[in-house]
Each structure stands twice: as C-alpha cells, then as structure tokens.
PDB file of N, CA and C in Angstrom:
ATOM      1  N   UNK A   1      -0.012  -0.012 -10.030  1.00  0.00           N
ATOM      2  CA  UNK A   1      -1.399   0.360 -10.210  1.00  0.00           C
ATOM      3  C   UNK A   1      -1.689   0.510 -11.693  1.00  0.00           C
ATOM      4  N   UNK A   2      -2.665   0.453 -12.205  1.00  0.00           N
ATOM      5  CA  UNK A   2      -3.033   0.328 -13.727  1.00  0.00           C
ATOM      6  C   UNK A   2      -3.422   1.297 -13.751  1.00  0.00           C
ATOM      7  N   UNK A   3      -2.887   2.300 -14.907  1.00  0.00           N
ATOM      8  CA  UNK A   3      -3.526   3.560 -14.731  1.00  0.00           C
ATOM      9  C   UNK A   3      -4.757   3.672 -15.842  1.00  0.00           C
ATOM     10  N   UNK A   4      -5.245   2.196 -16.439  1.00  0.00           N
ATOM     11  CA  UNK A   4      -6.001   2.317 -17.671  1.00  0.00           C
ATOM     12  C   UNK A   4      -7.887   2.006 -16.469  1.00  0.00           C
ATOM     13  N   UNK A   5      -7.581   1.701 -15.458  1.00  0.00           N
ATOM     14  CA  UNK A   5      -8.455   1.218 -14.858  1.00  0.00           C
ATOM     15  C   UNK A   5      -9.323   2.171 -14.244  1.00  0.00           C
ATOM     16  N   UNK A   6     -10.844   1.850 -14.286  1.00  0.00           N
ATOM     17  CA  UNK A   6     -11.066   3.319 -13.977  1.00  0.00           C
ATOM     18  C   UNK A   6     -11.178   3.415 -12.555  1.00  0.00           C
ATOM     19  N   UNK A   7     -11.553   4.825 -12.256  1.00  0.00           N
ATOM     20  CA  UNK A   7     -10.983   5.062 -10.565  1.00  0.00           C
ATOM     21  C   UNK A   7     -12.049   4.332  -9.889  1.00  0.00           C
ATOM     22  N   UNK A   8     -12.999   3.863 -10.298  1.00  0.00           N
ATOM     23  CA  UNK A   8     -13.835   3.374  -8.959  1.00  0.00           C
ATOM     24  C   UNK A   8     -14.248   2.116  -9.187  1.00  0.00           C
ATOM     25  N   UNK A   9     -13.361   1.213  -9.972  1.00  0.00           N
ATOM     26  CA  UNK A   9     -13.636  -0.078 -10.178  1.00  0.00           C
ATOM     27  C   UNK A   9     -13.642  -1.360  -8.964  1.00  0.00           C
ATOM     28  N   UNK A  10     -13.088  -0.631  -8.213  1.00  0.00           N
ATOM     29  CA  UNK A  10     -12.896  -1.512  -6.691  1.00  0.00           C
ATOM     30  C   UNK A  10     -14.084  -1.272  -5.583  1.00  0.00           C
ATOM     31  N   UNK A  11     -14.809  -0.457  -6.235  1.00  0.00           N
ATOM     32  CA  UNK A  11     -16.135   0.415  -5.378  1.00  0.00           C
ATOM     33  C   UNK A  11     -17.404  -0.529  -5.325  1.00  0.00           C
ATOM     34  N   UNK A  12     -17.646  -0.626  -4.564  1.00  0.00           N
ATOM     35  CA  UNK A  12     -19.298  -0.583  -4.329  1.00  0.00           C
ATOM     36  C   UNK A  12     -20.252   0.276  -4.240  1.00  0.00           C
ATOM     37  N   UNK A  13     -21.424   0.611  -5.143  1.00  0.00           N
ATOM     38  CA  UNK A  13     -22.371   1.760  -4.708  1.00  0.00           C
ATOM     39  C   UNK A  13     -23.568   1.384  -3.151  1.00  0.00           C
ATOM     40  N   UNK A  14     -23.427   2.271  -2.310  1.00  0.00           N
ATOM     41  CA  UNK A  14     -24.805   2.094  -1.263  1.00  0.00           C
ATOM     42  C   UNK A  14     -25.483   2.887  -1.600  1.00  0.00           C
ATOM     43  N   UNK A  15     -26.535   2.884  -1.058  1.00  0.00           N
ATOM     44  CA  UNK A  15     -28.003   3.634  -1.105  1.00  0.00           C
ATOM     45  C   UNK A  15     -27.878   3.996  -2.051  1.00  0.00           C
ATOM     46  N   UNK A  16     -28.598   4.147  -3.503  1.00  0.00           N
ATOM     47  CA  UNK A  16     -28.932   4.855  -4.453  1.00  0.00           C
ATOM     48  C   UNK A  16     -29.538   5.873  -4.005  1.00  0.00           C
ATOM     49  N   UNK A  17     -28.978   7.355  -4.061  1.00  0.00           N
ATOM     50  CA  UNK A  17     -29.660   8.279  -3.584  1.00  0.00           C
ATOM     51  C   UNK A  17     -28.428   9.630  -4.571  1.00  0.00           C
ATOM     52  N   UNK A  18     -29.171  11.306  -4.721  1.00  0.00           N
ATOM     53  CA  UNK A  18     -27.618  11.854  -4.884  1.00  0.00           C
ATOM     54  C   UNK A  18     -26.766  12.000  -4.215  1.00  0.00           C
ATOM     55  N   UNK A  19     -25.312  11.991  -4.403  1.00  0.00           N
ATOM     56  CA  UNK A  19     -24.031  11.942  -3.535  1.00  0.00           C
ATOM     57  C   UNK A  19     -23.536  10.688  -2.863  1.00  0.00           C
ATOM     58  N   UNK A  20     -24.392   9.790  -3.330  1.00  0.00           N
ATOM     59  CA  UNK A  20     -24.258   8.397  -2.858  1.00  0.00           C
ATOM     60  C   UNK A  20     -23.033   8.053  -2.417  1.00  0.00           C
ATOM     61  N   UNK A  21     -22.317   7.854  -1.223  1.00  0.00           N
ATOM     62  CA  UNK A  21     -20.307   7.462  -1.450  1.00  0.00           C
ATOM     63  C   UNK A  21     -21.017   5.989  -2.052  1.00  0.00           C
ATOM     64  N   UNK A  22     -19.406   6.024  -2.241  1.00  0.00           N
ATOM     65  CA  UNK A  22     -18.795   4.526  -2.949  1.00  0.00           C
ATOM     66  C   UNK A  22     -18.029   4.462  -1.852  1.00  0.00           C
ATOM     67  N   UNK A  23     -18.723   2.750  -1.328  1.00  0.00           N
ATOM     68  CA  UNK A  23     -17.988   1.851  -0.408  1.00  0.00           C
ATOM     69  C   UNK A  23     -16.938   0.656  -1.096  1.00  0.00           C
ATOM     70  N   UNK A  24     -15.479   0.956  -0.639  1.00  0.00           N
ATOM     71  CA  UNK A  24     -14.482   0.013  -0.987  1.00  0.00           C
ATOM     72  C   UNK A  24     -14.566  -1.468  -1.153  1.00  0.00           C
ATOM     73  N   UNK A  25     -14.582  -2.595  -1.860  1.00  0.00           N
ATOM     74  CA  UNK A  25     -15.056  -3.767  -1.415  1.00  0.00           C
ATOM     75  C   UNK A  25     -14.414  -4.159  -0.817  1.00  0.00           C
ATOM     76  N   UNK A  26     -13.222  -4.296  -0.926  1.00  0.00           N
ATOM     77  CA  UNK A  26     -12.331  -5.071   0.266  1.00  0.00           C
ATOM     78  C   UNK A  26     -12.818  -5.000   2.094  1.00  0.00           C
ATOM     79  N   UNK A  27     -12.716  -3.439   2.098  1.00  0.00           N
ATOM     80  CA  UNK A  27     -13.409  -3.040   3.584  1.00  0.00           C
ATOM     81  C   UNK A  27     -15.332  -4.012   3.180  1.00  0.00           C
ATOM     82  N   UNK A  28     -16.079  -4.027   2.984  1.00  0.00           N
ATOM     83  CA  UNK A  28     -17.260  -4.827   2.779  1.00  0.00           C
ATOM     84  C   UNK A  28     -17.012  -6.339   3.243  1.00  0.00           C
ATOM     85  N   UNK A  29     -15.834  -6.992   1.955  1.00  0.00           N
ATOM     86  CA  UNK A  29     -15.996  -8.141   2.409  1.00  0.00           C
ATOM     87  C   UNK A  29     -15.538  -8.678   3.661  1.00  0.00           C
ATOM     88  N   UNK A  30     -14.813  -7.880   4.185  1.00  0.00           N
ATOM     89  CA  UNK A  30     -14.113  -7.870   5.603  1.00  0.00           C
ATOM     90  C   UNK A  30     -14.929  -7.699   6.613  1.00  0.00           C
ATOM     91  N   UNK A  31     -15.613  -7.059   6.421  1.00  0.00           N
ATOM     92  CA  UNK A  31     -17.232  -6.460   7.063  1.00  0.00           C
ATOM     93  C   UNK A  31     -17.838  -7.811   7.504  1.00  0.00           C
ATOM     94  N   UNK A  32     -18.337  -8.256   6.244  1.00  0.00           N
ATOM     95  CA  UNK A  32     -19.009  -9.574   5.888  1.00  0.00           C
ATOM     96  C   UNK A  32     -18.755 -10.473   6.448  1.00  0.00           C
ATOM     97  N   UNK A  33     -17.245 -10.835   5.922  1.00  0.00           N
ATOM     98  CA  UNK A  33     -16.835 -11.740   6.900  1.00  0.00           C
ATOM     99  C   UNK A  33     -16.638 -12.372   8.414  1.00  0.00           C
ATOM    100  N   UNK A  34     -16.128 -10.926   9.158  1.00  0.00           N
ATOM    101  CA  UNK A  34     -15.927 -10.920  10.630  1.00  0.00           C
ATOM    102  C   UNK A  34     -17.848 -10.802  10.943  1.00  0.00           C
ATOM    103  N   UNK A  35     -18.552 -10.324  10.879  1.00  0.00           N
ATOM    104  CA  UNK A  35     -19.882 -10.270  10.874  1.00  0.00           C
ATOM    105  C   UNK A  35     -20.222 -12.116  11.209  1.00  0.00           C
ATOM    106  N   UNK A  36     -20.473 -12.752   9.792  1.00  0.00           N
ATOM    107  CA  UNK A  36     -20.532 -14.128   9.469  1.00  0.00           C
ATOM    108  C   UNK A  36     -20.145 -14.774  10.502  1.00  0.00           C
ATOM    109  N   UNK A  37     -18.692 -14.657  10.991  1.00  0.00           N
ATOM    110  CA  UNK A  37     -17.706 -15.562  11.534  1.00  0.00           C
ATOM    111  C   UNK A  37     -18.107 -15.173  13.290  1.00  0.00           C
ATOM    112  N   UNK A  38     -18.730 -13.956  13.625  1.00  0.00           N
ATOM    113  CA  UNK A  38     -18.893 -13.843  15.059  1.00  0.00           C
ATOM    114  C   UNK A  38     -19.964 -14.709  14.950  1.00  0.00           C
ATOM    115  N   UNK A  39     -21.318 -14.409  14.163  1.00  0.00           N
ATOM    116  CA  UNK A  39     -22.142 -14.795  14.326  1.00  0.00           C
ATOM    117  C   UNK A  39     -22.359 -16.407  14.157  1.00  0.00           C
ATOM    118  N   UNK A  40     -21.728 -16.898  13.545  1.00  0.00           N
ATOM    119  CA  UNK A  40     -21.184 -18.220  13.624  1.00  0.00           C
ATOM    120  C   UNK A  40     -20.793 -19.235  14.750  1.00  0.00           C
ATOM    121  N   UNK A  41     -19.773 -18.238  15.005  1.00  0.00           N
ATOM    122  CA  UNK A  41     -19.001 -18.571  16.841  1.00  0.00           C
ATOM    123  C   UNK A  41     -20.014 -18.409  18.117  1.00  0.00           C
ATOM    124  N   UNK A  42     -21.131 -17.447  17.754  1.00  0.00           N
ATOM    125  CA  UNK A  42     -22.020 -17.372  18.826  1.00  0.00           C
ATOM    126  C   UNK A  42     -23.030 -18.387  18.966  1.00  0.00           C
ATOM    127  N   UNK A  43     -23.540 -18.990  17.396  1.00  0.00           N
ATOM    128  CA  UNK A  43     -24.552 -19.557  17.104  1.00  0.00           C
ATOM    129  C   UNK A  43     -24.007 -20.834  17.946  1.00  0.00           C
ATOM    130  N   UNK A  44     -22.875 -21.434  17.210  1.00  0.00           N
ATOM    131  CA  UNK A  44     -21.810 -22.464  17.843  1.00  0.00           C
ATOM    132  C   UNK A  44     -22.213 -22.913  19.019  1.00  0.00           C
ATOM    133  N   UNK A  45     -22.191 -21.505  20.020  1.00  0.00           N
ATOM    134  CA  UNK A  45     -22.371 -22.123  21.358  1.00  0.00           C
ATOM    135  C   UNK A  45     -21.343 -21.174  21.826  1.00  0.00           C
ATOM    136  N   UNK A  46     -20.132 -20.656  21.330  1.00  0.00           N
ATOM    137  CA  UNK A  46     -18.704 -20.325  22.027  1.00  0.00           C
ATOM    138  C   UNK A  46     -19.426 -19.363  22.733  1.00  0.00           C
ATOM    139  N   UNK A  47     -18.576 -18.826  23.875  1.00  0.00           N
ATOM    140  CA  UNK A  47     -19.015 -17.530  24.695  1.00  0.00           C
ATOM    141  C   UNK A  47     -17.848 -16.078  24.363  1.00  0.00           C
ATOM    142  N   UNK A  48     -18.627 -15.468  24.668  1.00  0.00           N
ATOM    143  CA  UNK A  48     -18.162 -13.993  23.824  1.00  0.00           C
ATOM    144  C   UNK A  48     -16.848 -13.800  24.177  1.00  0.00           C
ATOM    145  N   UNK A  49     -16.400 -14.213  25.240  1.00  0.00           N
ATOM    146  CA  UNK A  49     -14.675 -13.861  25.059  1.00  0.00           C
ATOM    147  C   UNK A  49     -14.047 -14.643  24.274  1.00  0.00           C
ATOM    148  N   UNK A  50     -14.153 -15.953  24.015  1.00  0.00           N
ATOM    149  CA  UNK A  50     -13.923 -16.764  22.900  1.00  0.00           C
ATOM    150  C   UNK A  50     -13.940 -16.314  21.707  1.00  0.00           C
ATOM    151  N   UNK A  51     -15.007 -15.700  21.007  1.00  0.00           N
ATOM    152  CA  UNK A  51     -15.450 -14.738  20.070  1.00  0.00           C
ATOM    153  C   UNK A  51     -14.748 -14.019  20.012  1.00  0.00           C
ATOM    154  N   UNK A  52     -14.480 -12.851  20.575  1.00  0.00           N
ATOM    155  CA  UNK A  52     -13.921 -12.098  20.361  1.00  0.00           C
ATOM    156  C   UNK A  52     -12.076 -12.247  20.102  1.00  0.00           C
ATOM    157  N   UNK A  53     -11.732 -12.928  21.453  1.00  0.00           N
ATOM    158  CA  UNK A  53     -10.064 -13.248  20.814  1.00  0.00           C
ATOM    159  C   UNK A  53     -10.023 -14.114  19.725  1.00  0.00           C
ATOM    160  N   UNK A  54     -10.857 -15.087  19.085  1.00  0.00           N
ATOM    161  CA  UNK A  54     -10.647 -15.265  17.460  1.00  0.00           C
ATOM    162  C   UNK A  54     -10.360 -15.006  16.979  1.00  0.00           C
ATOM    163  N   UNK A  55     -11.317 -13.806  16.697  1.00  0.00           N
ATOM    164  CA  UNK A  55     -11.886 -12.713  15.827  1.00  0.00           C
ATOM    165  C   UNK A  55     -10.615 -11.467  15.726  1.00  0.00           C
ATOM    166  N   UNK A  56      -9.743 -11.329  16.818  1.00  0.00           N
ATOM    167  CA  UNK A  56      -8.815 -10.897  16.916  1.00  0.00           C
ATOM    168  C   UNK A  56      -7.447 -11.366  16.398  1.00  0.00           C
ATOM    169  N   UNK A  57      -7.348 -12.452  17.455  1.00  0.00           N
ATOM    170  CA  UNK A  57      -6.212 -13.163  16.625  1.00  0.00           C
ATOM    171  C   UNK A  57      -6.424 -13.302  15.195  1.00  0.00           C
ATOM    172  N   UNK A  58      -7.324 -13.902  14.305  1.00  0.00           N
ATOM    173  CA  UNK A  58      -7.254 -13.988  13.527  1.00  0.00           C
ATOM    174  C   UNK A  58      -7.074 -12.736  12.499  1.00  0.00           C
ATOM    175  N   UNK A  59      -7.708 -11.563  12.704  1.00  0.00           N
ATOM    176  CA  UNK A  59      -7.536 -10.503  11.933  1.00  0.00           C
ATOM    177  C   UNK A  59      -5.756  -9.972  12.006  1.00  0.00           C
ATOM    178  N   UNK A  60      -5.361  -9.988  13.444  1.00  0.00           N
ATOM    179  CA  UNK A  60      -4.016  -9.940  13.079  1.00  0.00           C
ATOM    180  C   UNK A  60      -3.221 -10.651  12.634  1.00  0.00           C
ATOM    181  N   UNK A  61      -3.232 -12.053  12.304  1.00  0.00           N
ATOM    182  CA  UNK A  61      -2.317 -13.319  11.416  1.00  0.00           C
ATOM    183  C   UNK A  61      -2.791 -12.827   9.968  1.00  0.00           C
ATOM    184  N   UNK A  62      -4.165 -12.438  10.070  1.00  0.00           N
ATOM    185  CA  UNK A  62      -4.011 -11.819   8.291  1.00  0.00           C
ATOM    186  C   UNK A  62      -3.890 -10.437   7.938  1.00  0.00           C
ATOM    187  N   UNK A  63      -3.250  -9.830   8.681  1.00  0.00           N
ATOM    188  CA  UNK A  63      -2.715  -8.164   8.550  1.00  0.00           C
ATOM    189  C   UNK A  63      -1.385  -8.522   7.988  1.00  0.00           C
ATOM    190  N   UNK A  64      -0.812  -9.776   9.001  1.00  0.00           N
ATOM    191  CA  UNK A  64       0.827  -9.925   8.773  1.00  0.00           C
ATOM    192  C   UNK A  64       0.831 -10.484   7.680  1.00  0.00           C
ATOM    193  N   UNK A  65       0.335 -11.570   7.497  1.00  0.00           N
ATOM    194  CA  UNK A  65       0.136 -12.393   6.051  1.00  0.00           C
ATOM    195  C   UNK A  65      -0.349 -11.342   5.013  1.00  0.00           C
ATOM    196  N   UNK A  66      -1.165 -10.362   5.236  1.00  0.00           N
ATOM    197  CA  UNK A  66      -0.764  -9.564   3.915  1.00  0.00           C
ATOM    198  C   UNK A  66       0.383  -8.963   3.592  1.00  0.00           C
ATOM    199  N   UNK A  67       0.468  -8.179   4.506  1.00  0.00           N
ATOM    200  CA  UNK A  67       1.548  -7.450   4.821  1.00  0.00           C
ATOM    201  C   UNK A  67       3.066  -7.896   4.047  1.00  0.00           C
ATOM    202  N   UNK A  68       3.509  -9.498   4.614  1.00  0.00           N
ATOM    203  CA  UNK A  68       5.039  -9.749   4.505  1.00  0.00           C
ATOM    204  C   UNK A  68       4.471 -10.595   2.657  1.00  0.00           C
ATOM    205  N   UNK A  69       3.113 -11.238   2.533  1.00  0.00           N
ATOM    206  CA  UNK A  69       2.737 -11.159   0.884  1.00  0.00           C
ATOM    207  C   UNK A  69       3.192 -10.043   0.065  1.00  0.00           C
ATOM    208  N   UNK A  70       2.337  -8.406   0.426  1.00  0.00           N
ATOM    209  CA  UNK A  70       2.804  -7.705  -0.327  1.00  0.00           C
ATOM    210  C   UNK A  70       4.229  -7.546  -0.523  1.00  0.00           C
ATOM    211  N   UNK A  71       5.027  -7.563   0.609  1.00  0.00           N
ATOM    212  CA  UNK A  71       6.316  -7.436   0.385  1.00  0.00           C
ATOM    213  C   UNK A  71       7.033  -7.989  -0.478  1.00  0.00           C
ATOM    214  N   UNK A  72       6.868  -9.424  -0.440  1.00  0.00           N
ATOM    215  CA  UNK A  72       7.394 -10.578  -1.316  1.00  0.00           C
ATOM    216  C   UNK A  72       7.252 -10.304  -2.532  1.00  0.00           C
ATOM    217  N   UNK A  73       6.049 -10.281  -3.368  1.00  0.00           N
ATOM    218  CA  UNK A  73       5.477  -9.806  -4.384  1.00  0.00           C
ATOM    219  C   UNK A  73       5.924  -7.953  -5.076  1.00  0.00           C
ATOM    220  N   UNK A  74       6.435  -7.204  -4.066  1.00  0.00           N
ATOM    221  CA  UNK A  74       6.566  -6.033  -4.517  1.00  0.00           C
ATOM    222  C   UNK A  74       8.083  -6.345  -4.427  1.00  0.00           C
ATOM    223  N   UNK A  75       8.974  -6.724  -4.282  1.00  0.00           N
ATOM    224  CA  UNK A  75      10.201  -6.195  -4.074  1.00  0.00           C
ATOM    225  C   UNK A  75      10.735  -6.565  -5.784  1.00  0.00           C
ATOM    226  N   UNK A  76      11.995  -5.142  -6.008  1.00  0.00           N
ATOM    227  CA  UNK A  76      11.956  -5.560  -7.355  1.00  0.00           C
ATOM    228  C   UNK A  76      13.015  -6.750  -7.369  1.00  0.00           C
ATOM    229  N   UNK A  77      13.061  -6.910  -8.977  1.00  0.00           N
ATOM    230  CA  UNK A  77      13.879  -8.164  -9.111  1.00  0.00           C
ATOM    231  C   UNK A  77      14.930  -7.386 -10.194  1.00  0.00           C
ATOM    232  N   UNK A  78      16.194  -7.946  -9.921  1.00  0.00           N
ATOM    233  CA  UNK A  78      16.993  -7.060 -11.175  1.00  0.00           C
ATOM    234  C   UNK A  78      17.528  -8.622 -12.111  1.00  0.00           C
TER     235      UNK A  78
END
C-alpha cells in the first residue's frame, strides 16, 4: 500500500450534501457493470434464469481470477 497516497483517492463522492460517505470505485464499477450486463442480457431477448446464472457464474470466475492474480503478484520473491 503507498502510504504517500491520500486516504480517499480510490473514493467516489455521492450526493453532495454534509457527511456525504465516499463510495469505493471498484464496488461502483462492479455496480455498473453487472447492472449494464443484466440489462443487456434482458434487452437480448435471454430469459431471467439465463440472466441470472451468467451473471453468477461469471462474478465467481472473476472472484477466483482475482483472487489466485493477487496471489501470484503478492508472493515474495527472494
């Protein structure tokens, strides 16, 4: 982690208002995406159980694919 970075550089602001939270982008674009991609699959024509196990399967092939990424990438090297 960079500790020169400031803490909410990964943030998104909602509602301008006081106390506003800061929404994570990662969770957003993930948002976005599965959003996009149902609505996509519906427009398509597919029918909602179709939709939905996609939308499933696919979120879990990229949990693992992050997952065994980070690993790869974090393990040290001597």
């Amino acid at each position: 982690m960079n500790m020169r970075a400031h803490l909410h550089a990964s943030c998104v602001q909602g509602p301008v208002r006081e106390g506003s939270p800061l929404l994570p982008t990662p969770a957003v674009v993930i948002i976005v995406v599965v959003l996009s991609l149902t609505a996509g699959l519906g427009a398509w024509g597919q029918n909602l159980e179709t939709v939905i196990a996609t939308i499933t399967v696919g979120g879990l092939l990229a949990v693992e694919l992050v997952r065994r990424t980070v690993a790869v990438f974090s393990a040290r090297r001597v």
